[in-house]
Protein backbone atom coordinates (compact mmCIF):
# COMPACT_ATOMS: atom_id res chain seq x y z
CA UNK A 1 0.00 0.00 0.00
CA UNK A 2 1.13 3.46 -0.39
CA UNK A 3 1.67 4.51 2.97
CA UNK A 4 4.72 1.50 3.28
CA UNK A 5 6.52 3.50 0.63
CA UNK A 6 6.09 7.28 2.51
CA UNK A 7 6.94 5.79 5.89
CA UNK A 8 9.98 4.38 4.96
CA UNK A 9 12.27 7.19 5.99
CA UNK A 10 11.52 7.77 9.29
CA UNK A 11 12.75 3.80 10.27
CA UNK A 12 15.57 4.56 8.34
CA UNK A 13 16.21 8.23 9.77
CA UNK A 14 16.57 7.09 13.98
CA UNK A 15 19.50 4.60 13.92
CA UNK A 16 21.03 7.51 12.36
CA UNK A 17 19.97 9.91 14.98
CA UNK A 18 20.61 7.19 17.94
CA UNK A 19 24.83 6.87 16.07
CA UNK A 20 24.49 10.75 16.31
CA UNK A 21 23.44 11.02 20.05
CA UNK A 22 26.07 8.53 20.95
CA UNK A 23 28.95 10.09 19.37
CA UNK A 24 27.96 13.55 21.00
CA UNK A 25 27.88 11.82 24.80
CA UNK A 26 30.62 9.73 23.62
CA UNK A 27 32.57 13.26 22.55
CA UNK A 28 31.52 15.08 25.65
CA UNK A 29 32.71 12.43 28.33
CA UNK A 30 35.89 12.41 26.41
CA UNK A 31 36.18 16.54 26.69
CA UNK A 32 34.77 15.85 30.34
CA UNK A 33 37.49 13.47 31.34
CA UNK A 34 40.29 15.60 29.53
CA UNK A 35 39.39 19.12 31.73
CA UNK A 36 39.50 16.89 34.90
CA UNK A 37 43.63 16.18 33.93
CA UNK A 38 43.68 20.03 33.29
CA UNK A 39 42.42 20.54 36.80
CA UNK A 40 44.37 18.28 38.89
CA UNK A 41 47.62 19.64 37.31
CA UNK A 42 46.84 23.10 38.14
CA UNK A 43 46.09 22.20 42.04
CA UNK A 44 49.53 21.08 41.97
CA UNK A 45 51.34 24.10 40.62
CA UNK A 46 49.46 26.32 43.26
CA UNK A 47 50.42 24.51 45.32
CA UNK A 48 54.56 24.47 44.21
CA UNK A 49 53.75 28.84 43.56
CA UNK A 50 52.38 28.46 47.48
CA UNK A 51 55.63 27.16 48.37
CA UNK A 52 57.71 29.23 46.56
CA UNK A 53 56.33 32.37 48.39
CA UNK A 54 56.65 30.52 51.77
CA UNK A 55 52.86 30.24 52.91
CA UNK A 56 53.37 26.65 53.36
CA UNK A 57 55.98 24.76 55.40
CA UNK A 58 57.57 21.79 53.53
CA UNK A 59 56.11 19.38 55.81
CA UNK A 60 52.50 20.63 54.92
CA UNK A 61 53.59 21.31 50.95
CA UNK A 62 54.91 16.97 50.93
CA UNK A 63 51.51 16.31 52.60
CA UNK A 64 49.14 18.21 50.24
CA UNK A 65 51.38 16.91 47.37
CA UNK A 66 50.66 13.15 48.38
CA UNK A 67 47.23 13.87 48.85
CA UNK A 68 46.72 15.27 45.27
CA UNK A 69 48.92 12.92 43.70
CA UNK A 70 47.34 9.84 44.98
């Protein structure tokens, strides 16, 4: 019947919309994940500029430096 032939399209169109959906949360958990590295890396070098300008003793600056590193 006719309406097999117009209907067609939208059973083909939603796999491609469910590959497209995927690939964006796929793309953001990947940008997600990368910031977190970004993050951790500039705890640490406050903490070495914290240091450097003698807020911290070196007993607390090896402490906090375990704790972020770990």
């Amino acid at each position: 019947m006719w309406w097999h032939d117009y209907w067609t399209m939208p059973w083909t169109f939603w796999p491609l919309v469910m590959i497209f959906m995927m690939v964006m949360c796929m793309g953001m958990m990947f940008l997600m994940h990368r910031s977190h590295g970004d993050r951790s890396k500039r705890t640490i070098d406050l903490l070495n500029e914290s240091f450097s300008r003698g807020e911290i003793t070196e007993t607390q600056y090896r402490n906090l430096k375990q704790i972020l590193e770990s």
